[in-house]
N, C-alpha and C. Protein backbone atom coordinates (compact mmCIF):
# COMPACT_ATOMS: atom_id res chain seq x y z
N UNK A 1 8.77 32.37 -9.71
CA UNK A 1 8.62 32.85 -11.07
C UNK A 1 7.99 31.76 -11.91
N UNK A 2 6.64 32.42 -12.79
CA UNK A 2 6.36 30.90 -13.59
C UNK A 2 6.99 31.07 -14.62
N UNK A 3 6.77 29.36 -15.36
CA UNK A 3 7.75 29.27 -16.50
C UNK A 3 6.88 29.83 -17.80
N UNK A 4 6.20 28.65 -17.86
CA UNK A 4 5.45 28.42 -19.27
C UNK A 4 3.65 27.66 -18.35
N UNK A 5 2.27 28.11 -19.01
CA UNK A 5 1.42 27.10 -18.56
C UNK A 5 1.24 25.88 -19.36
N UNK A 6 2.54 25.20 -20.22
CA UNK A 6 1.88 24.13 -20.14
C UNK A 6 2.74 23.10 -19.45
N UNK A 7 3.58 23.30 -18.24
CA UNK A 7 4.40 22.94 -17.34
C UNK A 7 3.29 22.28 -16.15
N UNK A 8 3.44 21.02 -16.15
CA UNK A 8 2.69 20.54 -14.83
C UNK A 8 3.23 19.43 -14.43
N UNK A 9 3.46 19.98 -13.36
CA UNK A 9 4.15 19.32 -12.01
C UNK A 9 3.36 18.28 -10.79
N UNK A 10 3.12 17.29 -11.12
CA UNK A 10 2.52 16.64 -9.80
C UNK A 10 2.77 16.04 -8.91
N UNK A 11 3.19 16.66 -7.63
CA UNK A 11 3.68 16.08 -6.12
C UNK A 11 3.17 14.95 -5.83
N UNK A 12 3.08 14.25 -5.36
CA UNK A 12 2.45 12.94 -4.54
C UNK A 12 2.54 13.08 -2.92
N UNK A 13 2.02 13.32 -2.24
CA UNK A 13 2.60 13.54 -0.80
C UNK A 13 1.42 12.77 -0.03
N UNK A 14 1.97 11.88 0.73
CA UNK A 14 1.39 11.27 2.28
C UNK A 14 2.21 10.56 3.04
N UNK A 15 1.47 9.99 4.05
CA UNK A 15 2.75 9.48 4.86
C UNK A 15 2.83 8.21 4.77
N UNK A 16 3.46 7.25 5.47
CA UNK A 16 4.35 6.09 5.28
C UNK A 16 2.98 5.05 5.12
N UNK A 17 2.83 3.91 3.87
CA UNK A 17 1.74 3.16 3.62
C UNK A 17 0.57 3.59 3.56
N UNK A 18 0.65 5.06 2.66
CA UNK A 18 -0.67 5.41 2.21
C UNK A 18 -1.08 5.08 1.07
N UNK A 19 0.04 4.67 -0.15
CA UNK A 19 0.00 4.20 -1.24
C UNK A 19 0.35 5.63 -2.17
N UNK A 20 1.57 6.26 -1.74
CA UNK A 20 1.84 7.52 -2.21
C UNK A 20 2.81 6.43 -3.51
N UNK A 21 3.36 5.64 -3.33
CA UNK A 21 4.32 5.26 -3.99
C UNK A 21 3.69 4.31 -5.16
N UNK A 22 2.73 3.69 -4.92
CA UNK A 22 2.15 2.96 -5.97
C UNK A 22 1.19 3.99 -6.78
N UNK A 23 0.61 5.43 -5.91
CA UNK A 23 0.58 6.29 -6.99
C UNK A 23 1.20 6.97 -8.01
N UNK A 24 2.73 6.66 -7.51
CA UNK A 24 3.87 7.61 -8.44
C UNK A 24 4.04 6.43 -9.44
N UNK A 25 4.00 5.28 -9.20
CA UNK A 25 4.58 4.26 -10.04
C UNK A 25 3.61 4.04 -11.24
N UNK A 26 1.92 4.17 -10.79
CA UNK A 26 0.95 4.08 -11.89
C UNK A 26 1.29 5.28 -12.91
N UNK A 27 1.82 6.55 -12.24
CA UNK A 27 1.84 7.49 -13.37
C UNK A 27 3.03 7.44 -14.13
N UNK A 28 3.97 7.06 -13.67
CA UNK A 28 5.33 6.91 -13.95
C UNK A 28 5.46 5.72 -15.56
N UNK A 29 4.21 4.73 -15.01
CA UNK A 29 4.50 3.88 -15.85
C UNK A 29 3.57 4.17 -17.40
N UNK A 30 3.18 5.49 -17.25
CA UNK A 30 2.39 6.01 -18.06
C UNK A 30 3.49 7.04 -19.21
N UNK A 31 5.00 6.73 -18.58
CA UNK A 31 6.25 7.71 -19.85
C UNK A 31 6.32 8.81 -18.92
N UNK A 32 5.76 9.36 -17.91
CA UNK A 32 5.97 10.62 -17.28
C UNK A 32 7.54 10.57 -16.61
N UNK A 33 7.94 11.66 -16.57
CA UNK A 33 9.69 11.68 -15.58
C UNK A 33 9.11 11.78 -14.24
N UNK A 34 10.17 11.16 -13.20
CA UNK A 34 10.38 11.59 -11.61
C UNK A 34 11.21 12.26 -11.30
N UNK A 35 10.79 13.00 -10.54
CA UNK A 35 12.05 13.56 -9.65
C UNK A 35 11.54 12.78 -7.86
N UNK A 36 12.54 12.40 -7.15
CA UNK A 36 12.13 11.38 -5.96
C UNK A 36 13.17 12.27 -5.24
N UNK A 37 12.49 12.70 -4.16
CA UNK A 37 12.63 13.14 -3.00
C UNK A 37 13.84 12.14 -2.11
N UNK A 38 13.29 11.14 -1.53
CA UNK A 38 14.01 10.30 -1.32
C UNK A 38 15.32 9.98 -1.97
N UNK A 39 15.57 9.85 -3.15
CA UNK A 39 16.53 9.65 -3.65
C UNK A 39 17.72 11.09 -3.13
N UNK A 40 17.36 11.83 -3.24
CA UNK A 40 18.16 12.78 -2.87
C UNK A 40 18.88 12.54 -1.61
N UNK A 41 18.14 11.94 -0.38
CA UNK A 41 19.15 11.93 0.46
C UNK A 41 19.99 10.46 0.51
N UNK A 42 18.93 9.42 -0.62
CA UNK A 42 20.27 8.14 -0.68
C UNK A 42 20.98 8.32 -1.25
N UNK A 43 20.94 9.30 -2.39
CA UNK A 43 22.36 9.64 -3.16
C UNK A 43 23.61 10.03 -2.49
N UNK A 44 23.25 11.06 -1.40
CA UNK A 44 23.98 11.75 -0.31
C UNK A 44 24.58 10.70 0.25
N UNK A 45 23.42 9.99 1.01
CA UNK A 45 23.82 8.19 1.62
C UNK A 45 25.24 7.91 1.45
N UNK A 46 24.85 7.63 -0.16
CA UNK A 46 26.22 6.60 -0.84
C UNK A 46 26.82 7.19 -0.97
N UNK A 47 27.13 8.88 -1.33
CA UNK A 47 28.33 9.64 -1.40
C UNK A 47 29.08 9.72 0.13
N UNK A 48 28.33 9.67 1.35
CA UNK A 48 28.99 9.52 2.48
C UNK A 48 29.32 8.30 3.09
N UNK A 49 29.32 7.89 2.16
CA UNK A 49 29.42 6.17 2.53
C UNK A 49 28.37 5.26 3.24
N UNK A 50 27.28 5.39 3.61
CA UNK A 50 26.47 5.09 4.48
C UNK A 50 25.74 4.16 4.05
N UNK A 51 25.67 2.76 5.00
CA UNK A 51 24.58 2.01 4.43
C UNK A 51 23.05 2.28 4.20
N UNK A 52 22.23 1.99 2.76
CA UNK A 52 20.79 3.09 3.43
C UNK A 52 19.82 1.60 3.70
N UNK A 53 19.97 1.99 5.40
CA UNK A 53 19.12 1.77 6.53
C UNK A 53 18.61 2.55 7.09
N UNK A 54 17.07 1.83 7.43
CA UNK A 54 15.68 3.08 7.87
C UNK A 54 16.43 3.89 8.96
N UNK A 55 17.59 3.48 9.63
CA UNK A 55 18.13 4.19 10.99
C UNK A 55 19.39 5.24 10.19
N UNK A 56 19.55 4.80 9.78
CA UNK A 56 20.73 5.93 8.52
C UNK A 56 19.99 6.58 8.11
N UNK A 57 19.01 6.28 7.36
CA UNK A 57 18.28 7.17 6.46
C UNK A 57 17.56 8.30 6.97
N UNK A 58 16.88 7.85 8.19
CA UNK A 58 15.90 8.88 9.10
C UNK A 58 17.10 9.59 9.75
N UNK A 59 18.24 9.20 10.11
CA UNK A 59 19.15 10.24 10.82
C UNK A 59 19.68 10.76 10.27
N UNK A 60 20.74 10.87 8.71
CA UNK A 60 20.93 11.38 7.78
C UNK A 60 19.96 12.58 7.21
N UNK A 61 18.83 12.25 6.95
CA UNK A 61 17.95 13.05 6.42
C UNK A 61 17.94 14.32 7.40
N UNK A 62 17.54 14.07 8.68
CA UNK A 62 17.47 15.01 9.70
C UNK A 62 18.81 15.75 9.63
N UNK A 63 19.83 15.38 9.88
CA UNK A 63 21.01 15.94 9.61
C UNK A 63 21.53 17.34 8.81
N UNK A 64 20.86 16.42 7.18
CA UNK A 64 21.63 16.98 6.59
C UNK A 64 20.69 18.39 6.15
N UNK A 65 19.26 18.49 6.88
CA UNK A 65 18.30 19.29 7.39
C UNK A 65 19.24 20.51 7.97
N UNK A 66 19.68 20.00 9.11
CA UNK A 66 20.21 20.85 10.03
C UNK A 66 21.46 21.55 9.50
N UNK A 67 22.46 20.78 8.92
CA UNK A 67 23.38 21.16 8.57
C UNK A 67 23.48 21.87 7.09
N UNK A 68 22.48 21.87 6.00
CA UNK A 68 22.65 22.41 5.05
C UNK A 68 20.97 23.68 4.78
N UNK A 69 20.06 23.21 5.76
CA UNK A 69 19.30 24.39 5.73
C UNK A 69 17.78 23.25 5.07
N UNK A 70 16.93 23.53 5.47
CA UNK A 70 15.73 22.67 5.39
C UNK A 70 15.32 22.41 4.30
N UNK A 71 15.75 23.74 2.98
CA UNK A 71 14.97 23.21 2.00
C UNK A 71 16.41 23.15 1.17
N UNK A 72 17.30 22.37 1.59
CA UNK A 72 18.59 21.36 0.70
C UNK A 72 17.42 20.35 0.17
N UNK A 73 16.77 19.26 0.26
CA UNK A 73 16.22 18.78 -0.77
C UNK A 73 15.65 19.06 -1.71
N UNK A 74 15.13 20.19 -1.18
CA UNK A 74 13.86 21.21 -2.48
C UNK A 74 14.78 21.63 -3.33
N UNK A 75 15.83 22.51 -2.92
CA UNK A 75 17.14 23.15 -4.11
C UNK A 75 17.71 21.77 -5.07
N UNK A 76 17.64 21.15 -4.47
CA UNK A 76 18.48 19.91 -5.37
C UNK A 76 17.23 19.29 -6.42
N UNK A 77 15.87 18.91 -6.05
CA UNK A 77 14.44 18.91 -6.82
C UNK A 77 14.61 20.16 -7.25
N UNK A 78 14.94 21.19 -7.48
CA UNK A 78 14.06 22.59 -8.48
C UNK A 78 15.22 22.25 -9.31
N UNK A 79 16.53 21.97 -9.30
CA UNK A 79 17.34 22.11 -10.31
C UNK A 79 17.03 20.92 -11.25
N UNK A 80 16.83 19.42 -10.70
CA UNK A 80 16.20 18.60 -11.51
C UNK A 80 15.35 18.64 -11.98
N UNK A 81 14.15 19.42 -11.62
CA UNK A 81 13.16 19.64 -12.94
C UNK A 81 13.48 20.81 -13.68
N UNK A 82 14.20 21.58 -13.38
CA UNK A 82 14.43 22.40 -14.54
C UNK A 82 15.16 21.88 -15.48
N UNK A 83 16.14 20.64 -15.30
CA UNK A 83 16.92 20.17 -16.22
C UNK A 83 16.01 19.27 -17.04
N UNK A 84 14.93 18.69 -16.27
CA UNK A 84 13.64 18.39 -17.31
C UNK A 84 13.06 18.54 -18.18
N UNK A 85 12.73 20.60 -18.02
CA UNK A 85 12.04 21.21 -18.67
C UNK A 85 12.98 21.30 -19.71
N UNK A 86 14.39 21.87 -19.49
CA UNK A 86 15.00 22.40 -20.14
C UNK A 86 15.19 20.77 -21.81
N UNK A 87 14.83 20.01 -20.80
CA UNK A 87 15.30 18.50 -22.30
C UNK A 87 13.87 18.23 -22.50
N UNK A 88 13.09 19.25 -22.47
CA UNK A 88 11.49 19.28 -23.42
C UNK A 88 10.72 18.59 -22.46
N UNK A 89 10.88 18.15 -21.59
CA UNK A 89 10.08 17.42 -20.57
C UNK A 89 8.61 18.34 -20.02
N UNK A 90 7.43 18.40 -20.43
CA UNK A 90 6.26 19.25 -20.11
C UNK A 90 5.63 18.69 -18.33
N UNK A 91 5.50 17.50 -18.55
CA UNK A 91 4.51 16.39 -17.41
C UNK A 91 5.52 15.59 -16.64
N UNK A 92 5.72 16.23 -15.36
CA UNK A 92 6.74 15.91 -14.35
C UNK A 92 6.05 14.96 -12.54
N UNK A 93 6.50 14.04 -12.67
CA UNK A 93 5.62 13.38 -11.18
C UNK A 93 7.25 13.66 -10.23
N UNK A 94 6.22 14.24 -9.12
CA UNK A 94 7.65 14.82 -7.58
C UNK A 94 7.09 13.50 -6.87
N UNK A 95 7.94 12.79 -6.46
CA UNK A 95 7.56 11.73 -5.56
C UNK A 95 7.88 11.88 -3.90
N UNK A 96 7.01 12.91 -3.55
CA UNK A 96 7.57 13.22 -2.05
C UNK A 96 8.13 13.90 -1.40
N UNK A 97 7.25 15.33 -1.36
CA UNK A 97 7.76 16.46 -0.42
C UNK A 97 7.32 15.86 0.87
N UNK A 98 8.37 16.26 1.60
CA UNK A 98 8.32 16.08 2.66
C UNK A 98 8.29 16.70 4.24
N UNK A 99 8.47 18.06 3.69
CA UNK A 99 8.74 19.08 4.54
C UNK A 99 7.90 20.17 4.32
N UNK A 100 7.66 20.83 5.05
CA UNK A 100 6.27 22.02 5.00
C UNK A 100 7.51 23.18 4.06
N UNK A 101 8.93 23.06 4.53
CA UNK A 101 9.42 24.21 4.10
C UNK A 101 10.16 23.72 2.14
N UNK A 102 9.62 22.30 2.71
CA UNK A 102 10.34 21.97 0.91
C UNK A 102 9.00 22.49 0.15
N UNK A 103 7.68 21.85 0.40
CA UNK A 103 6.50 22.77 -0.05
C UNK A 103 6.49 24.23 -0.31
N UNK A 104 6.68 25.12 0.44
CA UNK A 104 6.69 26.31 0.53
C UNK A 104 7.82 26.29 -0.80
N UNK A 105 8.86 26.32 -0.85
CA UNK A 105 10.37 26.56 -1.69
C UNK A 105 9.55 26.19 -3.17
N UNK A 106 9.03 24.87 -3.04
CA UNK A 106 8.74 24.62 -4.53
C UNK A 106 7.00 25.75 -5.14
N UNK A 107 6.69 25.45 -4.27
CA UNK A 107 5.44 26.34 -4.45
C UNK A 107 6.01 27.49 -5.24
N UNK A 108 7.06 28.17 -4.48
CA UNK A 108 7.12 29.22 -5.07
C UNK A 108 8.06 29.82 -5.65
N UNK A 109 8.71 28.52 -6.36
CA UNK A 109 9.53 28.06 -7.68
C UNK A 109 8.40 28.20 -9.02
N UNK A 110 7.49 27.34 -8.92
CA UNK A 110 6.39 26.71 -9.54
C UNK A 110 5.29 27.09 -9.07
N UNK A 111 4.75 28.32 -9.35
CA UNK A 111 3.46 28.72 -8.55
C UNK A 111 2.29 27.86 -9.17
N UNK A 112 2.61 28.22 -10.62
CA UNK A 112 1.26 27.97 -11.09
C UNK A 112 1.28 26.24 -12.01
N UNK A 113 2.62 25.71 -11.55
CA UNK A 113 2.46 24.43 -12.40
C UNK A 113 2.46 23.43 -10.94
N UNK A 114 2.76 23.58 -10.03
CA UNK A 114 2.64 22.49 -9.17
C UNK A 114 1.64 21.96 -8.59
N UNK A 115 1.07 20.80 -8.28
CA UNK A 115 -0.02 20.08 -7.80
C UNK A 115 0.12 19.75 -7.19
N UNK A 116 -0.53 19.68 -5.43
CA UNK A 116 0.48 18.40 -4.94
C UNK A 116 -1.18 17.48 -4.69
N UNK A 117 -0.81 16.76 -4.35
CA UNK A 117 -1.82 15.50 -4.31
C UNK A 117 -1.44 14.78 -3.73
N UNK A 118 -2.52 14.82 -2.32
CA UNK A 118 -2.53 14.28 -0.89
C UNK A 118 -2.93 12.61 -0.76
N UNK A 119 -2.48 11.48 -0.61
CA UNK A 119 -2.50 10.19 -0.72
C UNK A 119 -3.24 9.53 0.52
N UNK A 120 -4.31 9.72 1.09
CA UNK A 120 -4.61 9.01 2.48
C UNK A 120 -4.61 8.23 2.80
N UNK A 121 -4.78 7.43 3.79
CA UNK A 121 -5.45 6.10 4.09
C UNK A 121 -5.89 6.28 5.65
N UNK A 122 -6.83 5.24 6.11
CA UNK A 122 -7.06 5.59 7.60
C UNK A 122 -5.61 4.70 8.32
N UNK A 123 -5.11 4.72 9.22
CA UNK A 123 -3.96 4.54 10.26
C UNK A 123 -3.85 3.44 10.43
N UNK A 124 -5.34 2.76 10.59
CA UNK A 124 -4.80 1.02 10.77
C UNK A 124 -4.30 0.49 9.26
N UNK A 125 -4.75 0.98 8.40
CA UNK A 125 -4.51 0.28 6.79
C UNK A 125 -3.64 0.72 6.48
N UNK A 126 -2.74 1.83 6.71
CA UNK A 126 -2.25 1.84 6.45
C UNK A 126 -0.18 0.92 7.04
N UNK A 127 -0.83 1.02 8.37
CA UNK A 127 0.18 0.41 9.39
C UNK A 127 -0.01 -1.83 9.17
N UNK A 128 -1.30 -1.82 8.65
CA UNK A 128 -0.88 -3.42 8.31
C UNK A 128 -0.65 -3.72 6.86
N UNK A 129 -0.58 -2.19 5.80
CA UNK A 129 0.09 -2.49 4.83
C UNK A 129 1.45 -2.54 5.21
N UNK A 130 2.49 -1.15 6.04
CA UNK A 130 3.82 -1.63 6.39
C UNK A 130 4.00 -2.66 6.91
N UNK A 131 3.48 -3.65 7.64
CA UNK A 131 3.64 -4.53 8.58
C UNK A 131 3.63 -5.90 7.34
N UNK A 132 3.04 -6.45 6.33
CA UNK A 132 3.04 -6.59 5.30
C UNK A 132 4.10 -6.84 4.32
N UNK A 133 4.36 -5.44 3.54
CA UNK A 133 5.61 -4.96 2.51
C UNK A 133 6.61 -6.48 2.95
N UNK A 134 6.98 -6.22 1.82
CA UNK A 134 8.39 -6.73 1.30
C UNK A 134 9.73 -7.04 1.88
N UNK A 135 9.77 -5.46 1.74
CA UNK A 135 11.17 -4.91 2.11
C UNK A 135 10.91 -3.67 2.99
N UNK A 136 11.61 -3.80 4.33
CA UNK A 136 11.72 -3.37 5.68
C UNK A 136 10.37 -3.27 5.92
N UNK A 137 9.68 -4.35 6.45
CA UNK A 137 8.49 -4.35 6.99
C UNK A 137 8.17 -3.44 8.36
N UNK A 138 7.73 -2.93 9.01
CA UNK A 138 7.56 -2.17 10.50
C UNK A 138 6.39 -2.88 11.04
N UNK A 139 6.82 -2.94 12.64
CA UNK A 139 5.91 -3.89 13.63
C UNK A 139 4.95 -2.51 13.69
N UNK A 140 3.92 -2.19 14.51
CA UNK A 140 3.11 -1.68 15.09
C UNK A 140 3.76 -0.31 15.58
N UNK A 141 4.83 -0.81 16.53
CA UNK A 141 5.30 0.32 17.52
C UNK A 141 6.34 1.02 16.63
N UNK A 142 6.95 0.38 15.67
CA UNK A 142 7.82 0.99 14.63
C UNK A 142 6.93 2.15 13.60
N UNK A 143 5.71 1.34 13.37
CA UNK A 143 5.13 2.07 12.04
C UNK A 143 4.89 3.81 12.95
N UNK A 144 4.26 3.30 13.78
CA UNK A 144 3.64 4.82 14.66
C UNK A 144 4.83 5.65 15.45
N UNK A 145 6.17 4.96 15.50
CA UNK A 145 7.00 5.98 15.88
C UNK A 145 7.87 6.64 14.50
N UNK A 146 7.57 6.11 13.19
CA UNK A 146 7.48 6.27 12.16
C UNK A 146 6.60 7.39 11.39
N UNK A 147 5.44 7.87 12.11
CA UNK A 147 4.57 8.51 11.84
C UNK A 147 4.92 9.57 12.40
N UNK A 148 5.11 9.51 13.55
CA UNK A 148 5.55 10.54 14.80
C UNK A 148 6.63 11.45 14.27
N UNK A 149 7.19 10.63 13.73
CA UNK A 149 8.82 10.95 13.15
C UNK A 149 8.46 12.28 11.91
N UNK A 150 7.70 11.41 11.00
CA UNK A 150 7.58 12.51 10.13
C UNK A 150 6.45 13.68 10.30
N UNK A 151 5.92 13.68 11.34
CA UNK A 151 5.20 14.65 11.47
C UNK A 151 5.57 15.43 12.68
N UNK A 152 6.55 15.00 13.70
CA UNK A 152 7.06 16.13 14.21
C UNK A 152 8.50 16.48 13.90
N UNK A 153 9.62 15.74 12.90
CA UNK A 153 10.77 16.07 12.88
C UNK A 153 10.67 16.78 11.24
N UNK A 154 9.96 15.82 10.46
CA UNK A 154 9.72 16.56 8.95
C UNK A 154 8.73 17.05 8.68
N UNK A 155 7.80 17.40 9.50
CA UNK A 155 6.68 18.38 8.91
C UNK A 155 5.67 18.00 8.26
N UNK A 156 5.82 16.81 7.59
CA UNK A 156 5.23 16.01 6.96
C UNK A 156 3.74 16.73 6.74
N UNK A 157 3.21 17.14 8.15
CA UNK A 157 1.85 17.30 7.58
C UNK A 157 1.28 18.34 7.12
N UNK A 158 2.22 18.95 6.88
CA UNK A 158 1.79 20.68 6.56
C UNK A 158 1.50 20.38 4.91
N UNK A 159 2.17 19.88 3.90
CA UNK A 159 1.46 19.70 2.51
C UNK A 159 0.89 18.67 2.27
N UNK A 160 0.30 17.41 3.39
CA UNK A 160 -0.47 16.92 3.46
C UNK A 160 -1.75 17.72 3.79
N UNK A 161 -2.09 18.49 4.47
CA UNK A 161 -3.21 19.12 4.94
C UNK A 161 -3.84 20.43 4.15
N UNK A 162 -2.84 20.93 3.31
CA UNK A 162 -2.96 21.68 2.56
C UNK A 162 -2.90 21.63 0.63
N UNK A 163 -2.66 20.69 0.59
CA UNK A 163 -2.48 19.66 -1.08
C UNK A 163 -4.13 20.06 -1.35
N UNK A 164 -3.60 20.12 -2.85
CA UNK A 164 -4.82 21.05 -4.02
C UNK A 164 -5.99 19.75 -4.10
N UNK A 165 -5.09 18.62 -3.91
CA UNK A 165 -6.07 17.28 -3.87
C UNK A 165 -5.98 15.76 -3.11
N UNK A 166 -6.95 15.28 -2.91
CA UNK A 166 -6.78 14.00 -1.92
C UNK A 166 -7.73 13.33 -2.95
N UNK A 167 -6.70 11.90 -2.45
CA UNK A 167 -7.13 10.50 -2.91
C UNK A 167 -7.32 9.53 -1.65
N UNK A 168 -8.18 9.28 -1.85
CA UNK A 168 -8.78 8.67 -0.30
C UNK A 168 -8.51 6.73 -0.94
N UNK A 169 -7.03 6.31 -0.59
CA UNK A 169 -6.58 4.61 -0.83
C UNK A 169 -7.23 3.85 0.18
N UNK A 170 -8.16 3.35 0.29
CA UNK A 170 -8.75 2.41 1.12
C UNK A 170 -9.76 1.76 0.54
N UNK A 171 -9.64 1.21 -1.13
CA UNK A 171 -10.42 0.25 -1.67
C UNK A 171 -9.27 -0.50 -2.25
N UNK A 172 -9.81 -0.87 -3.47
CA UNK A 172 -9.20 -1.89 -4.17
C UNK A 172 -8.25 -0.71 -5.23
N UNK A 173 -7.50 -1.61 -5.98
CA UNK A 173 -6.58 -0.98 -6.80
C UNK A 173 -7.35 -0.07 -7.95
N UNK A 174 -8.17 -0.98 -8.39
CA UNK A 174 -8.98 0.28 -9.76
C UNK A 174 -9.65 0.97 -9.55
N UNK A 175 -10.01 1.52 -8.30
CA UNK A 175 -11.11 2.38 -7.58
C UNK A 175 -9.74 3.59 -7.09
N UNK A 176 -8.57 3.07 -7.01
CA UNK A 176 -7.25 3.75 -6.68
C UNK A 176 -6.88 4.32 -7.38
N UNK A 177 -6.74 4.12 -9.24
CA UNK A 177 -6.10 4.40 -10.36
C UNK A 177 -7.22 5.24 -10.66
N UNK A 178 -8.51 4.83 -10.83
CA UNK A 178 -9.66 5.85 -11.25
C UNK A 178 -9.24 7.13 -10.59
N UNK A 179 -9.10 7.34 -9.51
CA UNK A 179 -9.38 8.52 -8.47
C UNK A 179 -7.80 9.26 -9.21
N UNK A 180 -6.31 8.60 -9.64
CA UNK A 180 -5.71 9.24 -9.74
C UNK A 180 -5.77 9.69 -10.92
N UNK A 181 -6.53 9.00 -12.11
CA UNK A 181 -7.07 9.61 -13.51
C UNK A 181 -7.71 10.28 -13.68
N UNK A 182 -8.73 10.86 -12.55
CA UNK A 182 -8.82 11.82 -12.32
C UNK A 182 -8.75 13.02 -11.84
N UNK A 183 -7.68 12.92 -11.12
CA UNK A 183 -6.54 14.06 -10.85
C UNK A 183 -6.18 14.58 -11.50
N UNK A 184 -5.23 13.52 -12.46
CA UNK A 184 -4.56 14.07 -13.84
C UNK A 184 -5.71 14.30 -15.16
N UNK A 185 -6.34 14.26 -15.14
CA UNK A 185 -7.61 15.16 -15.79
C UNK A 185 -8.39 16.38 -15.86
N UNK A 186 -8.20 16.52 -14.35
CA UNK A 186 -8.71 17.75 -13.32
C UNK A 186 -7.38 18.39 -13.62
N UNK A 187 -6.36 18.35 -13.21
CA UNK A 187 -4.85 19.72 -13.72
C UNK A 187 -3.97 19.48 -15.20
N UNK A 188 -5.10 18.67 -16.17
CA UNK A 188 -4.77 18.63 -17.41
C UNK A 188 -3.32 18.34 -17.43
N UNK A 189 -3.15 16.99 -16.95
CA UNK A 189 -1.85 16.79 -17.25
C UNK A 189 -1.48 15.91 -18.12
């Protein structure tokens, strides 16, 4: 059901060190709200007591898949942005569908306000950015069984392959921000 058109919703979706996250953070730091995907199942995490480790987290997630029905993250995201809308909130960033069937659920929550916007990078750049990072770095054989992971246990690539738009991350940072200013230009957000 749509709401209102001046409701716009923009997904961020790619996979692990595509620079999906430094896209949510450039828009984020622009006053826009999140709703984070992720967070949903560390919240769960800490309500079950669980330390959140990449081995908790990836098994948890799967879990609570199985046990509460695939699109439990999407239901828990549609109620948070409606509590958005509902506190005047118009311009909403989703940081990370992850599932072909959380796509599908929100799609058609939000027909006509959702965007999602596909984050690329080619495989090696993106695997010696994880290798890199900060915090929980991944070797080689980690990053790609990492990949594996989300594209045959979460689906991962079904609203990657199908997203209204792609940002191709394999330059420098302001050649990165340009491309996402014009995203949010292109669905008038």
């Amino acid at each position: 059901m749509s709401h209102t058109e001046n409701i716009k919703i923009v997904a961020f979706v790619g996979l692990t060190g595509s620079g999906k996250s430094s896209a949510v953070d450039y828009v984020t730091e622009k006053g826009y709200p999140k709703v984070y995907f992720g967070g949903v199942v560390l919240d769960a995490m800490t309500e079950a007591g669980l330390d959140h480790t990449k081995e908790n987290e990836q098994a948890f997630r799967e879990e609570l898949r199985v046990r509460e029905g695939k699109d439990f993250v999407a239901n828990r995201i549609i109620k948070q942005i409606h509590d958005l809308i509902s506190a005047g909130q118009h311009r909403i960033v989703a940081d990370g569908i992850y599932t072909w069937t959380e796509y599908k659920t929100l799609k058609r929550e939000f027909p006509g306000e959702l965007n999602v916007v596909a984050v690329v990078a080619p495989k090696h750049l993106r695997h010696h950015r994880l290798s890199i990072r900060p915090i929980r770095p991944l070797t080689e054989t980690e990053a790609n069984e990492r990949d594996w992971a989300e594209i045959e246990n979460l689906e991962k690539g079904g609203p990657i392959a199908i997203a209204d738009h792609f940002i191709i991350n394999d330059g420098n940072l302001d050649a990165f921000n340009a491309q996402i200013n014009h995203v949010l230009e292109d669905v008038h957000f």
